[in-house]
C-alpha atoms as a PDB file:
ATOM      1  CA  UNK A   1       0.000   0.000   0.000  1.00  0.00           C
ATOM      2  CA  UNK A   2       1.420   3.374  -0.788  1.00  0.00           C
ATOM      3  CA  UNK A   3       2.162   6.072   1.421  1.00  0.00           C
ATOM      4  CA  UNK A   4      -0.799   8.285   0.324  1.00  0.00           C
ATOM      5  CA  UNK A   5      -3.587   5.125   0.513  1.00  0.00           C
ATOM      6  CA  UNK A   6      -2.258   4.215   3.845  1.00  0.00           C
ATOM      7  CA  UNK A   7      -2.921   7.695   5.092  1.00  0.00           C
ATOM      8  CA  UNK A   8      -6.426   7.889   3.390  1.00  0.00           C
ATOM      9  CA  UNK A   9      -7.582   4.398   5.208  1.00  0.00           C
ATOM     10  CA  UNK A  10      -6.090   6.065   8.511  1.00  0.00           C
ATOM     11  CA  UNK A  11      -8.100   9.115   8.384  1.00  0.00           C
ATOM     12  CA  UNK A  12     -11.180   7.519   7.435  1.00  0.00           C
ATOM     13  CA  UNK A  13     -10.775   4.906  10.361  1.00  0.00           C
ATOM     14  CA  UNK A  14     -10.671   7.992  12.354  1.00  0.00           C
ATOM     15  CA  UNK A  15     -13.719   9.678  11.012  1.00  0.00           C
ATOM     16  CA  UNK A  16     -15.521   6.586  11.427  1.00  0.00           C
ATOM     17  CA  UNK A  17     -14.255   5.828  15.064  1.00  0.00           C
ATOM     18  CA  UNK A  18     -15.228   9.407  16.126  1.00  0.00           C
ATOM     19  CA  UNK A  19     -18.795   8.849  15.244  1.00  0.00           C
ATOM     20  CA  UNK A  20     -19.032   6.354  18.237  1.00  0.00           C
ATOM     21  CA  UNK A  21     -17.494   8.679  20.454  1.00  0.00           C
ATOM     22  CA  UNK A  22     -20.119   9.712  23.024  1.00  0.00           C
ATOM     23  CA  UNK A  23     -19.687  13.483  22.908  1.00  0.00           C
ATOM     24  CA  UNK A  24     -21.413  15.610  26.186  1.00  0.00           C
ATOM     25  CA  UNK A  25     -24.678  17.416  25.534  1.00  0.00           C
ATOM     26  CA  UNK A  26     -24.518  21.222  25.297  1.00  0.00           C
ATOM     27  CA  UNK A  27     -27.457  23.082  26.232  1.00  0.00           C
ATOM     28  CA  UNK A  28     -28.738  26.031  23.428  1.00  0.00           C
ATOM     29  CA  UNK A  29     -28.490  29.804  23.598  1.00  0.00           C
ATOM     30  CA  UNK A  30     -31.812  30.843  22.815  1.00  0.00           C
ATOM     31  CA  UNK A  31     -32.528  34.651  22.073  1.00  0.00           C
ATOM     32  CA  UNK A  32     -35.706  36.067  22.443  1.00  0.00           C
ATOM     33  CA  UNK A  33     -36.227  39.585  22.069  1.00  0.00           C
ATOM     34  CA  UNK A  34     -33.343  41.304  24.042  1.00  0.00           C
ATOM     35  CA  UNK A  35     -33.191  38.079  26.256  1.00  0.00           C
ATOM     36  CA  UNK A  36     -30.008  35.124  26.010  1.00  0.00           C
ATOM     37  CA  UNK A  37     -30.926  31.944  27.711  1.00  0.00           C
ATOM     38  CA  UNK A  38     -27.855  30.274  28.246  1.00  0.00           C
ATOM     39  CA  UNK A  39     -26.736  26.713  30.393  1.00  0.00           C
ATOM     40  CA  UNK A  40     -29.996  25.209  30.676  1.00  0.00           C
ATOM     41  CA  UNK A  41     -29.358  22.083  32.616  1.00  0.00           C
ATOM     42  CA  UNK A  42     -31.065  19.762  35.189  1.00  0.00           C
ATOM     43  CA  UNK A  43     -29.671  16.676  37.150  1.00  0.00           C
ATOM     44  CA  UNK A  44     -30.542  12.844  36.214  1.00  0.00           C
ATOM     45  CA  UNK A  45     -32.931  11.887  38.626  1.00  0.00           C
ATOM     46  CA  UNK A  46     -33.134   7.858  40.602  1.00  0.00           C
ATOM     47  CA  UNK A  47     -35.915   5.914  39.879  1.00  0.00           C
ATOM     48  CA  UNK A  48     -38.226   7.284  42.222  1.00  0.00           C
ATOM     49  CA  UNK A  49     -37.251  10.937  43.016  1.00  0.00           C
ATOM     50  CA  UNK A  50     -40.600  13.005  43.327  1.00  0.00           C
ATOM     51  CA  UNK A  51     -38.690  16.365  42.140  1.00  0.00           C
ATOM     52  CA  UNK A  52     -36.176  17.623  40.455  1.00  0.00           C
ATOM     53  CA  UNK A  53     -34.573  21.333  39.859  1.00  0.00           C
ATOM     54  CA  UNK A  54     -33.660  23.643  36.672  1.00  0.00           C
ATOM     55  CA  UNK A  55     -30.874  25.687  35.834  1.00  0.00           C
ATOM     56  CA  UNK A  56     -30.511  28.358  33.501  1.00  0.00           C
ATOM     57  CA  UNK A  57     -28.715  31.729  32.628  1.00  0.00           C
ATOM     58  CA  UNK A  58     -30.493  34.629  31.358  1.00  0.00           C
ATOM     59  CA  UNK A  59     -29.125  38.108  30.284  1.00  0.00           C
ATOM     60  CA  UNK A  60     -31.255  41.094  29.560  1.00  0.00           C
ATOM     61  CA  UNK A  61     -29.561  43.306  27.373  1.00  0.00           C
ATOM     62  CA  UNK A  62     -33.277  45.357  27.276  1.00  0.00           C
ATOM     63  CA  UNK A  63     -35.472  46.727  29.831  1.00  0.00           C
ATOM     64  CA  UNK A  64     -36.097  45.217  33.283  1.00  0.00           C
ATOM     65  CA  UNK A  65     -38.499  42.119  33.284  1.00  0.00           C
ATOM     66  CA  UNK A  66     -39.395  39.406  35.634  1.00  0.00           C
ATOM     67  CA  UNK A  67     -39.638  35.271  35.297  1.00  0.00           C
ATOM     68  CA  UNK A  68     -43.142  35.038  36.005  1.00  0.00           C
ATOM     69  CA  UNK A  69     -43.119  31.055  35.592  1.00  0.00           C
ATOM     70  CA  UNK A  70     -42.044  28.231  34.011  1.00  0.00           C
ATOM     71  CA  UNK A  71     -44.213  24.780  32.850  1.00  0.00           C
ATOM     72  CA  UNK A  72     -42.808  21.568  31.908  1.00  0.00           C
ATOM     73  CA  UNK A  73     -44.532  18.252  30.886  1.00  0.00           C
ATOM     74  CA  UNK A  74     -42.082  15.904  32.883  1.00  0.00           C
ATOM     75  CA  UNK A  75     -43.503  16.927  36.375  1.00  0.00           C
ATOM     76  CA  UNK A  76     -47.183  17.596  37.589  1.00  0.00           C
ATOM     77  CA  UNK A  77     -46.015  21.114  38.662  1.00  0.00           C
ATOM     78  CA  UNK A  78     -43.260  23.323  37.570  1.00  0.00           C
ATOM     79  CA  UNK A  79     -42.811  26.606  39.753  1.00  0.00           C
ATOM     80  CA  UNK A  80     -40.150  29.004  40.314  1.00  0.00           C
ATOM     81  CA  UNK A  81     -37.926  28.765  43.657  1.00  0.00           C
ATOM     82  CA  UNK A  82     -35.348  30.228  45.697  1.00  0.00           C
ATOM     83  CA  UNK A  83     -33.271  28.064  48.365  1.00  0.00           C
ATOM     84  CA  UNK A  84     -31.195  30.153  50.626  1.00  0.00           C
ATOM     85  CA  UNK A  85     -29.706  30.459  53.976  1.00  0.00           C
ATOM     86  CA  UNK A  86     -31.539  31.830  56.370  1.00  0.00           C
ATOM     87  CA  UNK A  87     -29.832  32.158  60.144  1.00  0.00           C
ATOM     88  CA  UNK A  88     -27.872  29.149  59.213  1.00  0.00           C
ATOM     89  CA  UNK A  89     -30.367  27.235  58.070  1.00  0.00           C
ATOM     90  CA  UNK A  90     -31.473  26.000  54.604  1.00  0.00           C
ATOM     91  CA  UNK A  91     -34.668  27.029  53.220  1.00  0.00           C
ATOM     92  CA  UNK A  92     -36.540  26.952  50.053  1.00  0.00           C
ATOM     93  CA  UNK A  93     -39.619  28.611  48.931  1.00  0.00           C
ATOM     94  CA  UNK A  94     -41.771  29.032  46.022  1.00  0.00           C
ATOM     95  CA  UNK A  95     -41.449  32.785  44.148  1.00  0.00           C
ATOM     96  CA  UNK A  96     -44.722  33.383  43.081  1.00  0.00           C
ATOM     97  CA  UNK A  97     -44.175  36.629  42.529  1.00  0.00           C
ATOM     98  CA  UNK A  98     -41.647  35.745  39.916  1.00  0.00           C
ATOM     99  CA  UNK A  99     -37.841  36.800  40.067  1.00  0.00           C
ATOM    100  CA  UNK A 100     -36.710  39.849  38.969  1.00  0.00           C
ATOM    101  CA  UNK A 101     -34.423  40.157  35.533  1.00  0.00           C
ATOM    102  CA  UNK A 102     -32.472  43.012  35.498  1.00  0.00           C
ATOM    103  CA  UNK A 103     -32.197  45.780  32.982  1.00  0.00           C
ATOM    104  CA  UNK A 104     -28.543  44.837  31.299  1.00  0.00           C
ATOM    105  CA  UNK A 105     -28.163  42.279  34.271  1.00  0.00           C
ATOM    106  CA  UNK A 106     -28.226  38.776  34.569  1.00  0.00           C
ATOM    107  CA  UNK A 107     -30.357  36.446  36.241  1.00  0.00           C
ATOM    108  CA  UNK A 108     -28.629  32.881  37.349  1.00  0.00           C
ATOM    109  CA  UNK A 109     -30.723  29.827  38.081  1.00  0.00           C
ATOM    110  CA  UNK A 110     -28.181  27.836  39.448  1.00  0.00           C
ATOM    111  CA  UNK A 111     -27.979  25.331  42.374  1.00  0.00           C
ATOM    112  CA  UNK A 112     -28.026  26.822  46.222  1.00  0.00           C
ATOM    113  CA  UNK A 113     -29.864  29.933  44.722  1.00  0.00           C
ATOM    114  CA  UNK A 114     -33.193  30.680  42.220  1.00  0.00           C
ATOM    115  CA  UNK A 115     -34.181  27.884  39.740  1.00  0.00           C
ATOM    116  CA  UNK A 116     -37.316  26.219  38.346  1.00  0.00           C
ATOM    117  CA  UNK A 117     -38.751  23.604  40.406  1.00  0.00           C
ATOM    118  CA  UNK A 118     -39.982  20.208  38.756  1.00  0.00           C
ATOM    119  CA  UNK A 119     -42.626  18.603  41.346  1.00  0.00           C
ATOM    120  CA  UNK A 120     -44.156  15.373  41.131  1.00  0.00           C
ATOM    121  CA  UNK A 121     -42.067  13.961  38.085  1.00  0.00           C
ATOM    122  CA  UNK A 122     -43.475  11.717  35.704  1.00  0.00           C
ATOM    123  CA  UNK A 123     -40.449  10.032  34.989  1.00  0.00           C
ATOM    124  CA  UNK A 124     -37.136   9.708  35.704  1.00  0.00           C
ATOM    125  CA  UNK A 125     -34.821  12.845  34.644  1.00  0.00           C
ATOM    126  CA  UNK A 126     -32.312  10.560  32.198  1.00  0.00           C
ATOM    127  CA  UNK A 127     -28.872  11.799  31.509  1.00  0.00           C
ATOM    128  CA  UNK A 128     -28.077  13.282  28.343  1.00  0.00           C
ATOM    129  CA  UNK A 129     -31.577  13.466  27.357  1.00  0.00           C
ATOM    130  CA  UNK A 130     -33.514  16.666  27.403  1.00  0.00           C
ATOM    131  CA  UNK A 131     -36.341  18.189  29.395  1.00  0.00           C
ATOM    132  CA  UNK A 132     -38.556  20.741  27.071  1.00  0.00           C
ATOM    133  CA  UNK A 133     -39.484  24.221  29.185  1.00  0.00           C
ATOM    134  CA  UNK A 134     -41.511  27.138  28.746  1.00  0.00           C
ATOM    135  CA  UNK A 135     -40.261  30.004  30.427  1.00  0.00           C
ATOM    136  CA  UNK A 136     -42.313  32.662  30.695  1.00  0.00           C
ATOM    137  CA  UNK A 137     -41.248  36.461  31.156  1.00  0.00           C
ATOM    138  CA  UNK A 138     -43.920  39.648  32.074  1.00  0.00           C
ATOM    139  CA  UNK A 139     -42.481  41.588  29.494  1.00  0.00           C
ATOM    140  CA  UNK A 140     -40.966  39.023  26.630  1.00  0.00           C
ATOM    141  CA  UNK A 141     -43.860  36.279  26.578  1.00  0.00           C
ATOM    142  CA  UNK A 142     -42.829  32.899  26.205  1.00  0.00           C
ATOM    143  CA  UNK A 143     -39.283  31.249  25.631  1.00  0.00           C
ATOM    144  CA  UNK A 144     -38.533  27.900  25.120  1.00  0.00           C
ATOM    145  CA  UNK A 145     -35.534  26.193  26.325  1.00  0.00           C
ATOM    146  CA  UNK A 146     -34.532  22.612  25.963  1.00  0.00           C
ATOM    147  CA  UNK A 147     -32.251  21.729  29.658  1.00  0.00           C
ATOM    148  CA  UNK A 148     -29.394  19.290  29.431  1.00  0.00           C
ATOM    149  CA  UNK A 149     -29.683  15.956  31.870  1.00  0.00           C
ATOM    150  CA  UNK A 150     -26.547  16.138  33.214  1.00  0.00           C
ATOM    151  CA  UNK A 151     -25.290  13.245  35.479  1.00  0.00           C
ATOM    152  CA  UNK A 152     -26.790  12.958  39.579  1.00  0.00           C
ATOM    153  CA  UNK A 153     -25.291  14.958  41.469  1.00  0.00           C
ATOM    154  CA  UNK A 154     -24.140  17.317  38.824  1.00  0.00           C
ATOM    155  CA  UNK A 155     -23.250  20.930  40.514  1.00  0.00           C
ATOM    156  CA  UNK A 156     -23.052  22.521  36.505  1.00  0.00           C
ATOM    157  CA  UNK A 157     -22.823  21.671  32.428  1.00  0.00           C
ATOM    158  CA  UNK A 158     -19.985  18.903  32.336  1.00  0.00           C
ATOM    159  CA  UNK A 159     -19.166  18.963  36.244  1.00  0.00           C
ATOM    160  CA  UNK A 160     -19.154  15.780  38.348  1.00  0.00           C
ATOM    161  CA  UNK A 161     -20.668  14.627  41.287  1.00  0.00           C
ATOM    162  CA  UNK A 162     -19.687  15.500  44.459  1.00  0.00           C
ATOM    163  CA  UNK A 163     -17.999  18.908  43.646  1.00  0.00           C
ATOM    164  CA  UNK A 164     -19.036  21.445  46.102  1.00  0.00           C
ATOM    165  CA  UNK A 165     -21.541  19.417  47.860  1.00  0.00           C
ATOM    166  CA  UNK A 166     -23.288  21.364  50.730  1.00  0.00           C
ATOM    167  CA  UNK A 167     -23.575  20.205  54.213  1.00  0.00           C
ATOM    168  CA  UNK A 168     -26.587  18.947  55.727  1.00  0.00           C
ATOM    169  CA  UNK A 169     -29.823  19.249  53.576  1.00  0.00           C
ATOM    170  CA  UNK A 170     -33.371  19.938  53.418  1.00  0.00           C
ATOM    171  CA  UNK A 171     -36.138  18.636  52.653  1.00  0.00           C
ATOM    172  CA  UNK A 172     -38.760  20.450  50.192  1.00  0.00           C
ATOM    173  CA  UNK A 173     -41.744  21.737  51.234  1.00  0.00           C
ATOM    174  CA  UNK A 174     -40.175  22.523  54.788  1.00  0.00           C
ATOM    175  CA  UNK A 175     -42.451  25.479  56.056  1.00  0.00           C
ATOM    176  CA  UNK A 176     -41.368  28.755  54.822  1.00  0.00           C
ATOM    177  CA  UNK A 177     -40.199  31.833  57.682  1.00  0.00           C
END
């Protein structure tokens, strides 16, 4: 075989070997209006969890607006939450208010802090699979944003388990102060 050939069966061999490589989902950046929805990502749920929680980044590069709620079809309920530390003790509660976007701020649903709330799943959350949301804003309507599974445990996109765990816990639907 000459030189050339050899190196034409090698790169194919490659091409075709990198097709069962199992690459990491990446969640969209959706635009809407002067909104970027950025990150979306939710943790793979066991067998019989009863909730689950959503993560998301949104920048306003417009006017101020507010996340006035969210719906999802994997969970009987989705609502809007904020978990925070209250003196020294974990709480979470439902923002039915909404949650503030900033004018040319940023608004981060991540873990410990604001995100959307899936309660009373249908089905386990799957990793690498995707969970179909409607977010909806007072101002810009309707967005929808397809959230990575990531694996359990998962503190971000592409993090593992474990990383920055917090101590203790809670339980939701403790009473809110």
């Amino acid at each position: 075989m000459t030189f050339f050939k050899t190196l034409v069966v090698a790169a194919a061999l490659a091409t075709a070997s990198l097709a069962t490589v199992s690459m990491p989902a990446v969640a969209e950046e959706v635009v809407h209006g002067d909104l970027t929805l950025s990150g979306a990502w939710t943790r793979a749920t066991p067998p019989r969890a009863v909730a689950g929680g959503g993560f998301v980044t949104i920048v306003n590069a417009g006017e101020d607006d507010r996340l006035v709620s969210a719906t999802a079809n994997v969970s009987d309920k989705t609502e809007l939450h904020e978990m925070a530390v209250i003196d020294g003790v974990m709480k979470m509660r439902e923002m039915a208010d909404g949650i503030p976007v900033p004018a040319g701020g940023t608004l981060e649903l991540k873990p410990g802090s604001y995100h959307v709330m899936f309660l009373g799943l249908n089905a386990p959350l799957v990793e690498g699979e995707t969970v179909p949301v409607t977010l909806t804003f007072e101002k810009a309507g309707a967005v929808d944003v397809s959230f990575t599974v990531e694996k359990i445990g998962a503190k971000g996109m592409g993090m593992k388990p474990g990383h920055g765990k917090m101590n203790g816990g809670m339980k939701h639907g403790q009473p809110k102060n």
